[in-house]
PDB file of N, CA and C in Angstrom:
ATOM      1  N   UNK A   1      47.045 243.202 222.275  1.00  0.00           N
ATOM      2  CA  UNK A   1      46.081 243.684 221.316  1.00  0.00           C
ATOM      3  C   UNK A   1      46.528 243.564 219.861  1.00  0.00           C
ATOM      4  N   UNK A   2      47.518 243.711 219.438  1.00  0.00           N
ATOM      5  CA  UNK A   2      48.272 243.497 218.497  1.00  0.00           C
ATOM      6  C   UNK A   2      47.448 242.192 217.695  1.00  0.00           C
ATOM      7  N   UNK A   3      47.559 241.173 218.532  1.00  0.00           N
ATOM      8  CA  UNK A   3      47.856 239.885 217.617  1.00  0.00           C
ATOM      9  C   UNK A   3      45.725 239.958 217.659  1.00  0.00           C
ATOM     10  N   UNK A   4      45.485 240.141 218.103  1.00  0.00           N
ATOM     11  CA  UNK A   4      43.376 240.402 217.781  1.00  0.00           C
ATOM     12  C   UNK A   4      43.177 241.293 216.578  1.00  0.00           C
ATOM     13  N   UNK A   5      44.066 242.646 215.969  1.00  0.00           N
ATOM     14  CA  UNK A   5      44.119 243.365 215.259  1.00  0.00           C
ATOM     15  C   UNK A   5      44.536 242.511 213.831  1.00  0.00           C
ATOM     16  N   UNK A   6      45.647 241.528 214.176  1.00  0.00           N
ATOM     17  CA  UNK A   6      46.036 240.693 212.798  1.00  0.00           C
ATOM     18  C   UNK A   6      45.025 239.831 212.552  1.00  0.00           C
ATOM     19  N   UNK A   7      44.374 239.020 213.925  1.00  0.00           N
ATOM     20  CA  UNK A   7      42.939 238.184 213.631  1.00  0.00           C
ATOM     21  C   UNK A   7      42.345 238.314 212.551  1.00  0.00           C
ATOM     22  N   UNK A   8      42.003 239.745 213.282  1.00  0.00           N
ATOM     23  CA  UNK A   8      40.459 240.258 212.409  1.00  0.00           C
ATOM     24  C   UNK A   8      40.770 241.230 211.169  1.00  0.00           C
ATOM     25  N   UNK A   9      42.237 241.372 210.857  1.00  0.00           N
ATOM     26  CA  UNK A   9      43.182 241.694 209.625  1.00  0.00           C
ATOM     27  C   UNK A   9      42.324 240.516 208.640  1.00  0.00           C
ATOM     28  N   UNK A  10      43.002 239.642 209.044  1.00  0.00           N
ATOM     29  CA  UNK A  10      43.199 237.967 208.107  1.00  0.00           C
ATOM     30  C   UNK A  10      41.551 237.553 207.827  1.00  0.00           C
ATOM     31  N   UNK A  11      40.884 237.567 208.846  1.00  0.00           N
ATOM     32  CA  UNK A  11      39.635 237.428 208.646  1.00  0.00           C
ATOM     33  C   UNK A  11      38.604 238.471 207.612  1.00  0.00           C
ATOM     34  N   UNK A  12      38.788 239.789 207.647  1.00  0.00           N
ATOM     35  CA  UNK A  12      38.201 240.360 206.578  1.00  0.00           C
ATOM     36  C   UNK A  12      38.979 239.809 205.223  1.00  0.00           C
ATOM     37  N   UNK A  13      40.225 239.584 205.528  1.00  0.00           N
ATOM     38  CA  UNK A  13      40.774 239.210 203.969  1.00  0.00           C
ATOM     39  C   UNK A  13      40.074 238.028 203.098  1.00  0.00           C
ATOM     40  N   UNK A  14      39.569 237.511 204.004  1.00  0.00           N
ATOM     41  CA  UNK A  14      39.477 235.873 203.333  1.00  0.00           C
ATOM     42  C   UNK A  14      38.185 236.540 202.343  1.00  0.00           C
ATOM     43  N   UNK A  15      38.880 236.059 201.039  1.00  0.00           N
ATOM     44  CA  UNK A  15      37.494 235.852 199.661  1.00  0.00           C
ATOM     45  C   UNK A  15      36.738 234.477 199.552  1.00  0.00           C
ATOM     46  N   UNK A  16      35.691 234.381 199.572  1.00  0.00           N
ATOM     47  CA  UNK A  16      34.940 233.275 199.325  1.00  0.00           C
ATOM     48  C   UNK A  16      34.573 233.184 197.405  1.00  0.00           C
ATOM     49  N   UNK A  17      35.700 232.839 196.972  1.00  0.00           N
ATOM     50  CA  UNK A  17      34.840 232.852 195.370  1.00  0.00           C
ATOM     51  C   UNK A  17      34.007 232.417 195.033  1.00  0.00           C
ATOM     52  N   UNK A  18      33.018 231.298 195.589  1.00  0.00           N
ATOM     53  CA  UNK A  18      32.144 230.357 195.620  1.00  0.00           C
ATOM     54  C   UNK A  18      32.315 229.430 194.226  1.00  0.00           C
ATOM     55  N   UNK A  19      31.551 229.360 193.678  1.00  0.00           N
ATOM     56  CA  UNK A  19      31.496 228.155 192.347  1.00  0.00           C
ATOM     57  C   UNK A  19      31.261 229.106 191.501  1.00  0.00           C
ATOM     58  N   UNK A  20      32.763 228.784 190.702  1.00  0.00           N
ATOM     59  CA  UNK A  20      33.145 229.571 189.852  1.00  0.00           C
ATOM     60  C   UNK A  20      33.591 229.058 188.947  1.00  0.00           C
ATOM     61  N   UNK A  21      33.814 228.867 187.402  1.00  0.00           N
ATOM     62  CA  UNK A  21      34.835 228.377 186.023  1.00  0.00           C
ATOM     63  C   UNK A  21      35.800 229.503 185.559  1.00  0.00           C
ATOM     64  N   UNK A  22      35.224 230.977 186.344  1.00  0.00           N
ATOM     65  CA  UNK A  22      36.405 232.067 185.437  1.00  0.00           C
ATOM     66  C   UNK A  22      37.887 231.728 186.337  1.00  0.00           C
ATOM     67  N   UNK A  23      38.814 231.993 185.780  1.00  0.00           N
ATOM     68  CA  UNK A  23      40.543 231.574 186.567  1.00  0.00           C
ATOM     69  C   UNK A  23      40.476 232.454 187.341  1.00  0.00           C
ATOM     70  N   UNK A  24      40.824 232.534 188.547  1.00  0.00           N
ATOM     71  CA  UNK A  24      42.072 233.562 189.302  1.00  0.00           C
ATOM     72  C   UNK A  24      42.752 234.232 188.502  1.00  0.00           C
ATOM     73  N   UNK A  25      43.356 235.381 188.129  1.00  0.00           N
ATOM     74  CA  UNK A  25      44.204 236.174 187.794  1.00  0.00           C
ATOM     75  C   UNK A  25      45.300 237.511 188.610  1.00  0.00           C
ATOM     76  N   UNK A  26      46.429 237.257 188.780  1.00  0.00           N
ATOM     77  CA  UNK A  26      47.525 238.222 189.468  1.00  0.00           C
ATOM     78  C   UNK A  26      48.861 238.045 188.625  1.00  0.00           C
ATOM     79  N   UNK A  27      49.304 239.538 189.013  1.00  0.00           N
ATOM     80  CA  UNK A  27      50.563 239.600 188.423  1.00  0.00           C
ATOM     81  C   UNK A  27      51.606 239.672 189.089  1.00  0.00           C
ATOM     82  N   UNK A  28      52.603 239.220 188.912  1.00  0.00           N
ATOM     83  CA  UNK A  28      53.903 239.258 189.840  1.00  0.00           C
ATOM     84  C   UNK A  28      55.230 238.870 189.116  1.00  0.00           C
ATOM     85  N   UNK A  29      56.190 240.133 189.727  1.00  0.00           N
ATOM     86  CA  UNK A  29      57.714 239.550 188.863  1.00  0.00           C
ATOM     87  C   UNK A  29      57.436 239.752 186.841  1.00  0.00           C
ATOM     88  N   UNK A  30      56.070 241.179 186.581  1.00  0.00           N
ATOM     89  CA  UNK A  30      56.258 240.685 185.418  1.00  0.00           C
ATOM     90  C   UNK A  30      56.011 239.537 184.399  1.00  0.00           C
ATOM     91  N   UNK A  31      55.003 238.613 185.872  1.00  0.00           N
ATOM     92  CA  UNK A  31      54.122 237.546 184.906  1.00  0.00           C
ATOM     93  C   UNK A  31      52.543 237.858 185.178  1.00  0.00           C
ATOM     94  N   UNK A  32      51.905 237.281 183.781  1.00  0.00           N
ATOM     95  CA  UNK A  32      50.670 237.534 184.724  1.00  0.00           C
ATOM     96  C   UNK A  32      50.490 235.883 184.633  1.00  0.00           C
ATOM     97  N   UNK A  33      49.601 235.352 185.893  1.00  0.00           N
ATOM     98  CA  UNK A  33      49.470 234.306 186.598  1.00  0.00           C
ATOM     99  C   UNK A  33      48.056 233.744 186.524  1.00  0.00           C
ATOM    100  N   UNK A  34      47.331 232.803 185.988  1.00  0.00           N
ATOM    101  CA  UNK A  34      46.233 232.736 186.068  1.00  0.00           C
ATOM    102  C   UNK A  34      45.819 230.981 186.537  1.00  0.00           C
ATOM    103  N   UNK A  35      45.274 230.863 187.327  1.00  0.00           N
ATOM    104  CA  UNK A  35      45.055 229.642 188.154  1.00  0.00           C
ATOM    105  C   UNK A  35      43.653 229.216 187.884  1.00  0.00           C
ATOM    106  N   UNK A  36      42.778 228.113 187.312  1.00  0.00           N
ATOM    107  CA  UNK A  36      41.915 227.627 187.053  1.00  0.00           C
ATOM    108  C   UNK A  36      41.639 226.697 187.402  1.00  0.00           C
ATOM    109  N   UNK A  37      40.428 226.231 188.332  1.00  0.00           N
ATOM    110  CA  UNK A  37      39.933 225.072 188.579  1.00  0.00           C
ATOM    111  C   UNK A  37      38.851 224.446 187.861  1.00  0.00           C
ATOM    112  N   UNK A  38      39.606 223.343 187.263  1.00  0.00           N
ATOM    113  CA  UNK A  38      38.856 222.591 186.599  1.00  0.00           C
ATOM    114  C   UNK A  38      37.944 220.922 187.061  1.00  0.00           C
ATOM    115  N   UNK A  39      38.106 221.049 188.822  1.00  0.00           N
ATOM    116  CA  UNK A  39      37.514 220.146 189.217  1.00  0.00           C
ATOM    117  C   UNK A  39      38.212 220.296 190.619  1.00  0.00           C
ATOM    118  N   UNK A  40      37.823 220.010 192.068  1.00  0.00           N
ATOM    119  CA  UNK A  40      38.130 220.341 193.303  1.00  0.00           C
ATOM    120  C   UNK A  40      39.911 219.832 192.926  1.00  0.00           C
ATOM    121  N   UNK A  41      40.491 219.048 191.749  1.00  0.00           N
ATOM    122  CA  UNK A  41      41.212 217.838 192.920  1.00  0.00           C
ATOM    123  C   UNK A  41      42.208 218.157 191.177  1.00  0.00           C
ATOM    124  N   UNK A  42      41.598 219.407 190.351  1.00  0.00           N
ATOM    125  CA  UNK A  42      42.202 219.343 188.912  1.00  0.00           C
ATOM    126  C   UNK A  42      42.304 220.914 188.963  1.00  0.00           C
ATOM    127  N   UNK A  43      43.528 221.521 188.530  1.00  0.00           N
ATOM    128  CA  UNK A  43      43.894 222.706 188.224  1.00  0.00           C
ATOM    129  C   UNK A  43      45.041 223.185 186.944  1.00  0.00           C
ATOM    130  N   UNK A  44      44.323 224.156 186.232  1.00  0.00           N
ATOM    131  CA  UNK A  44      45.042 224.655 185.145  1.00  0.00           C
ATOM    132  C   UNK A  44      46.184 225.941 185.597  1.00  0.00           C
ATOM    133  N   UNK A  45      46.700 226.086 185.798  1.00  0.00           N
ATOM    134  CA  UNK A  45      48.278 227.453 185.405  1.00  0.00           C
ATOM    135  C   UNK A  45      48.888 227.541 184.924  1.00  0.00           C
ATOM    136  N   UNK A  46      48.161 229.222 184.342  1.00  0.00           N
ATOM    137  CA  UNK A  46      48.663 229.383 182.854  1.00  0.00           C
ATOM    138  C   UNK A  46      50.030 231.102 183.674  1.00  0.00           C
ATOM    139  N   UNK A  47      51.100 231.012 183.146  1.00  0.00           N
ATOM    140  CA  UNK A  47      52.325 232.257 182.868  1.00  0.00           C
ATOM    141  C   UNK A  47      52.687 232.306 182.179  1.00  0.00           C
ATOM    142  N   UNK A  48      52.552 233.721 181.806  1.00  0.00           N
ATOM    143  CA  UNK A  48      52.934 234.479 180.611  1.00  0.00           C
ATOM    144  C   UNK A  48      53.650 235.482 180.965  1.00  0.00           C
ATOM    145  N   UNK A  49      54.394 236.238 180.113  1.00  0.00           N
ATOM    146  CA  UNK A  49      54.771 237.695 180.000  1.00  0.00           C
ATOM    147  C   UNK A  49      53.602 238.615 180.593  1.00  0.00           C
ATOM    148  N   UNK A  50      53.560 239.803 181.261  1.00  0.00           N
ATOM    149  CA  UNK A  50      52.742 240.502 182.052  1.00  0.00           C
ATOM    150  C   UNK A  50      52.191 241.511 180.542  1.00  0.00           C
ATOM    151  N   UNK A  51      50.820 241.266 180.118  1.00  0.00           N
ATOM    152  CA  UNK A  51      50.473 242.265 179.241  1.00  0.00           C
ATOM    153  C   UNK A  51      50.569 241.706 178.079  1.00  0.00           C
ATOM    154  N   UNK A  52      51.137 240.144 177.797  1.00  0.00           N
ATOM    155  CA  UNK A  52      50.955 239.681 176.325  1.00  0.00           C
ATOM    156  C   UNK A  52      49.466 238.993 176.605  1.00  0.00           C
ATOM    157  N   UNK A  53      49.204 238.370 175.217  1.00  0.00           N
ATOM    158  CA  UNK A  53      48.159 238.151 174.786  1.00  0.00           C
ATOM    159  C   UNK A  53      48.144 237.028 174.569  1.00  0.00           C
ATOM    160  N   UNK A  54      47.909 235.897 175.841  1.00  0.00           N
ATOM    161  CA  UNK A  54      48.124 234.362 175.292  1.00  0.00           C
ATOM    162  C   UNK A  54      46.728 233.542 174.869  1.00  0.00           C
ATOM    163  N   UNK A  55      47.335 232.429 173.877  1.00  0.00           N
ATOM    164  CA  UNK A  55      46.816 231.678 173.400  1.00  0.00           C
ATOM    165  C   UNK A  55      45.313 231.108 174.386  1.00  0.00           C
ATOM    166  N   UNK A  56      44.018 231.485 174.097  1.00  0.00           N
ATOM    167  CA  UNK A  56      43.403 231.150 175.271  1.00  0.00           C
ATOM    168  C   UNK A  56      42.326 230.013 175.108  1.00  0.00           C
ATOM    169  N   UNK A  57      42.998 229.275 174.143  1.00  0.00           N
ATOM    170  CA  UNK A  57      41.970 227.659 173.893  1.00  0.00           C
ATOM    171  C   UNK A  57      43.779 227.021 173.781  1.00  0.00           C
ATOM    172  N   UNK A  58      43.352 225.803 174.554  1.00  0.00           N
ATOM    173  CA  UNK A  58      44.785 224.801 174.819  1.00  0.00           C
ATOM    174  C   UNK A  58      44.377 223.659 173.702  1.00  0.00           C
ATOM    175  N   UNK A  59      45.573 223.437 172.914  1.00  0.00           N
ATOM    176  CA  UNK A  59      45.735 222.374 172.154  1.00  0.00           C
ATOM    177  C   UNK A  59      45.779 221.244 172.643  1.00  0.00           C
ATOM    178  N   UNK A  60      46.043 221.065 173.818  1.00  0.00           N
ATOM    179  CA  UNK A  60      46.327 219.888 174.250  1.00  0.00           C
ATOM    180  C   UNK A  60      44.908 219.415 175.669  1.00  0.00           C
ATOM    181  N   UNK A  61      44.681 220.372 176.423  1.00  0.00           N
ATOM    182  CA  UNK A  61      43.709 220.166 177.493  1.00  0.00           C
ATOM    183  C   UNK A  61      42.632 220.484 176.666  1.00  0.00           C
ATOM    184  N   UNK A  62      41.605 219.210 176.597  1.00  0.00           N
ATOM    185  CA  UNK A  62      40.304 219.221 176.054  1.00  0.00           C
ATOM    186  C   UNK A  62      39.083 219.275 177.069  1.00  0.00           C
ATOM    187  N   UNK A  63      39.213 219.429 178.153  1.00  0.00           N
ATOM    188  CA  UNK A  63      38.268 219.531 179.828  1.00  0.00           C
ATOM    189  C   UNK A  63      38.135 220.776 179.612  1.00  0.00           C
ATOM    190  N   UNK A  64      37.057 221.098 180.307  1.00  0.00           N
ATOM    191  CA  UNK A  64      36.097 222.107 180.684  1.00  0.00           C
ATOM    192  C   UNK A  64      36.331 222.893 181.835  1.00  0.00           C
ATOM    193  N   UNK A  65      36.517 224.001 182.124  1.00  0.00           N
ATOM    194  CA  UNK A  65      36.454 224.103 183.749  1.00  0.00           C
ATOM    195  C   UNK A  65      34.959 224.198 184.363  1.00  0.00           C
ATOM    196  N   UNK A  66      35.265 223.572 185.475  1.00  0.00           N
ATOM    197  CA  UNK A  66      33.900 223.526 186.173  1.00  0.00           C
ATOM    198  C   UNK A  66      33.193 224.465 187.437  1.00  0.00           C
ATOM    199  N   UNK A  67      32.659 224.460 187.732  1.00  0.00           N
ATOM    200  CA  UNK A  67      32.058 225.318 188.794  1.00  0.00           C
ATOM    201  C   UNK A  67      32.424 224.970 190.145  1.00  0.00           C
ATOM    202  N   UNK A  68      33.278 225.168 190.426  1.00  0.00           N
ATOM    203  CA  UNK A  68      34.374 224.810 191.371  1.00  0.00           C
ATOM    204  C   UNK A  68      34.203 225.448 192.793  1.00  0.00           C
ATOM    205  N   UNK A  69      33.756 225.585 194.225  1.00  0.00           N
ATOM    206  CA  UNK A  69      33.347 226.346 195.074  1.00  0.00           C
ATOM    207  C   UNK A  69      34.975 226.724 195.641  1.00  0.00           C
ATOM    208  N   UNK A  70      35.873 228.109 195.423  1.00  0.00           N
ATOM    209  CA  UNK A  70      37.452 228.460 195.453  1.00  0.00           C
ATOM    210  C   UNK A  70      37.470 229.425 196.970  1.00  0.00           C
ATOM    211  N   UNK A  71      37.832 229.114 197.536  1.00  0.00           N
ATOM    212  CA  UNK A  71      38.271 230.309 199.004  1.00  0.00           C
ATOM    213  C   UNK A  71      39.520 231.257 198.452  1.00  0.00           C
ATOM    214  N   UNK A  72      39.744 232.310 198.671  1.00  0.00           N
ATOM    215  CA  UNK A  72      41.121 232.811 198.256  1.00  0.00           C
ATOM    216  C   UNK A  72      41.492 233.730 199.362  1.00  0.00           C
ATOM    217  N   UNK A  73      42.558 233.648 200.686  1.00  0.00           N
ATOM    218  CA  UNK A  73      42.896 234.082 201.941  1.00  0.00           C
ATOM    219  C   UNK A  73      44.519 234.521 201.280  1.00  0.00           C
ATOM    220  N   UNK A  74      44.502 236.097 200.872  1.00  0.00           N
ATOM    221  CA  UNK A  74      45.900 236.383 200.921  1.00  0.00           C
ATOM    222  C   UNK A  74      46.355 236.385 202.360  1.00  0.00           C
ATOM    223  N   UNK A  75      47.866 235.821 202.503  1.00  0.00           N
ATOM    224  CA  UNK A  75      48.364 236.329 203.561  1.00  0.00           C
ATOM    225  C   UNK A  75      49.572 236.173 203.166  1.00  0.00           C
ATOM    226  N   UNK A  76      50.712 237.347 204.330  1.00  0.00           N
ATOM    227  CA  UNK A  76      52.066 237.532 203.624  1.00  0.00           C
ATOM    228  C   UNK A  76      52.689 237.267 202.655  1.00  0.00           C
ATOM    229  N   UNK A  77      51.810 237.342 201.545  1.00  0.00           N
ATOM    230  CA  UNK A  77      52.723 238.080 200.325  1.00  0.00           C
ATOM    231  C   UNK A  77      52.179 236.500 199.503  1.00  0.00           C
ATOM    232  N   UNK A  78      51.444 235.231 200.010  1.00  0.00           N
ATOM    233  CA  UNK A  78      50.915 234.577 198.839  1.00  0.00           C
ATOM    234  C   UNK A  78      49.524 235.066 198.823  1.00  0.00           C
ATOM    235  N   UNK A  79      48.763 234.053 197.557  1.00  0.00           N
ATOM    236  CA  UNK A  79      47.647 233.817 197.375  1.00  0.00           C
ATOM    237  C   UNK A  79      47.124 232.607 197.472  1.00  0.00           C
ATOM    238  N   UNK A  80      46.934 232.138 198.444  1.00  0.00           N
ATOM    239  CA  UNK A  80      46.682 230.501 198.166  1.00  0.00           C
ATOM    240  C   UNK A  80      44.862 230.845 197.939  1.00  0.00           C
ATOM    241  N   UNK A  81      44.588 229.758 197.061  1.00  0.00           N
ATOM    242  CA  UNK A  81      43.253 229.352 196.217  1.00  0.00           C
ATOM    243  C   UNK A  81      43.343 227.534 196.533  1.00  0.00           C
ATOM    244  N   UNK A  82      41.806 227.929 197.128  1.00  0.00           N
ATOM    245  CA  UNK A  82      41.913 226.282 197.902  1.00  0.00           C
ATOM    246  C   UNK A  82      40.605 225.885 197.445  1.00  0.00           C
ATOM    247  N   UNK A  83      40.102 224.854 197.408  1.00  0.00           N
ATOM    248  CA  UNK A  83      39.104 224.162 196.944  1.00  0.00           C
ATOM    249  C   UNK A  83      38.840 222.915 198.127  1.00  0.00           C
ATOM    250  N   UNK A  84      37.643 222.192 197.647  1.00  0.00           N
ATOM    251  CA  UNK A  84      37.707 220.891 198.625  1.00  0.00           C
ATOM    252  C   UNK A  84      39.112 220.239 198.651  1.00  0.00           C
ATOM    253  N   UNK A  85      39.180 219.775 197.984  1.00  0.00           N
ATOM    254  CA  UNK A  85      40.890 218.633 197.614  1.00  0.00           C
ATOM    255  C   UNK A  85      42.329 219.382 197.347  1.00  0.00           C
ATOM    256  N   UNK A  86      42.055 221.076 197.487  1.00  0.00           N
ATOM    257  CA  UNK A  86      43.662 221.134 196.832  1.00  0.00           C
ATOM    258  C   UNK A  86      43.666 222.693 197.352  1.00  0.00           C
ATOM    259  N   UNK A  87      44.964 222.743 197.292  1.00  0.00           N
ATOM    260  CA  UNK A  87      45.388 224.509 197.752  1.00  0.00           C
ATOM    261  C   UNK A  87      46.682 225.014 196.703  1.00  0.00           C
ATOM    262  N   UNK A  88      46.406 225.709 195.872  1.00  0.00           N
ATOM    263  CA  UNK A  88      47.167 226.233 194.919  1.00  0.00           C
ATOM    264  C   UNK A  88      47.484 227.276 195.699  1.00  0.00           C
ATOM    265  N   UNK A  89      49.341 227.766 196.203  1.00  0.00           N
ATOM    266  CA  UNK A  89      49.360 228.818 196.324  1.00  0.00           C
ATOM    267  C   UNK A  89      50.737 229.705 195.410  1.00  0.00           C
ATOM    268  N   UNK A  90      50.331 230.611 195.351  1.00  0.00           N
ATOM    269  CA  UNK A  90      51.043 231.745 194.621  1.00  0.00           C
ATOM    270  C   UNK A  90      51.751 232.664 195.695  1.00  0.00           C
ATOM    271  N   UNK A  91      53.279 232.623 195.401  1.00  0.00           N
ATOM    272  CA  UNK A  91      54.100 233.782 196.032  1.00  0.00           C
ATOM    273  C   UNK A  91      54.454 234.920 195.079  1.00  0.00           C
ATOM    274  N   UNK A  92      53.286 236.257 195.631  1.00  0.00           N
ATOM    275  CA  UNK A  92      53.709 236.977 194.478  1.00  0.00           C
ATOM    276  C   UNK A  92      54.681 237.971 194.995  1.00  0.00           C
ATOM    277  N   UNK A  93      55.844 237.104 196.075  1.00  0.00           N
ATOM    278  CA  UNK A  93      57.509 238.114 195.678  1.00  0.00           C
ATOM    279  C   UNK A  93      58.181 237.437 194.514  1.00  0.00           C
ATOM    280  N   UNK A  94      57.782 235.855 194.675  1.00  0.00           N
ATOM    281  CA  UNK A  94      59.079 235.820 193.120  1.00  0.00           C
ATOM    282  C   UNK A  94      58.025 234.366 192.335  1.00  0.00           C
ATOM    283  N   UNK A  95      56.895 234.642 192.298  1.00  0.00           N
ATOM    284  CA  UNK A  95      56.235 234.143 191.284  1.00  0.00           C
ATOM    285  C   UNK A  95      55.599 232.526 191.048  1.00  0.00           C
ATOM    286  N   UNK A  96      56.547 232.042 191.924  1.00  0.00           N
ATOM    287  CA  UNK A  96      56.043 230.682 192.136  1.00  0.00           C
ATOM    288  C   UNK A  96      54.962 229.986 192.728  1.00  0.00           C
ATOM    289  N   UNK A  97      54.568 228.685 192.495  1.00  0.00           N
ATOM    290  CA  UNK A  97      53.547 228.378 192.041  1.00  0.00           C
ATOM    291  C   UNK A  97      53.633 227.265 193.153  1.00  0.00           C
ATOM    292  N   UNK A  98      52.934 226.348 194.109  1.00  0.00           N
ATOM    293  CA  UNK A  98      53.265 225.638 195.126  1.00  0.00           C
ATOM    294  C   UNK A  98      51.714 225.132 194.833  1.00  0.00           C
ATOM    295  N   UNK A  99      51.881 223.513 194.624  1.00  0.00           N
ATOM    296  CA  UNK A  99      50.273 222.940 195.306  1.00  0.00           C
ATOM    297  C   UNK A  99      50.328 222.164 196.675  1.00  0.00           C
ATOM    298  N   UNK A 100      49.849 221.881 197.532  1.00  0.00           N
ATOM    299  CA  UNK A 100      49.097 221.614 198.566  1.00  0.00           C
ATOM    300  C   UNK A 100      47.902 220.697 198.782  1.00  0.00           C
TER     301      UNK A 100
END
């Protein structure tokens, strides 16, 4: 019974963000973490200090983010954010950043 209880654990977890341009946002280790899809197969991540105030127009990236349809399924301790073409995931024990 155990492992039907984690099933249907994992299964309420799963977020459907649908088509979205606002970023993901989490904090971990004292960063805050913000993950943006700017096209199924194109992603922005931005870390900062947890609570500063960053720069939030990029000098250098002139793209748009787009309306992106994002799943987001925490499980043990990441966040992976997946799209058609790509799976950004986040380990928020020590902050890192993994694509897929």
């Amino acid at each position: 019974m155990p492992e039907l209880r984690t099933l249907l654990l994992a299964a309420a977890a799963t977020l459907t963000l649908g088509a979205t341009a606002a970023p993901t946002t989490m904090t971990s280790r004292g960063m805050d973490i913000s993950v943006e899809f700017f096209a199924p197969d194109v992603v922005r991540v931005l870390k900062v200090p947890a609570g500063s105030n960053p720069v939030s127009e990029s000098l250098v990236v002139v793209a748009k983010p787009a309306d992106v349809a994002v799943t987001e399924t925490p499980v043990d301790g990441f966040t992976p954010l997946t799209s058609d073409s790509l799976m950004v995931r986040v380990n928020l024990a020590t902050s890192g950043v993994e694509f897929l």
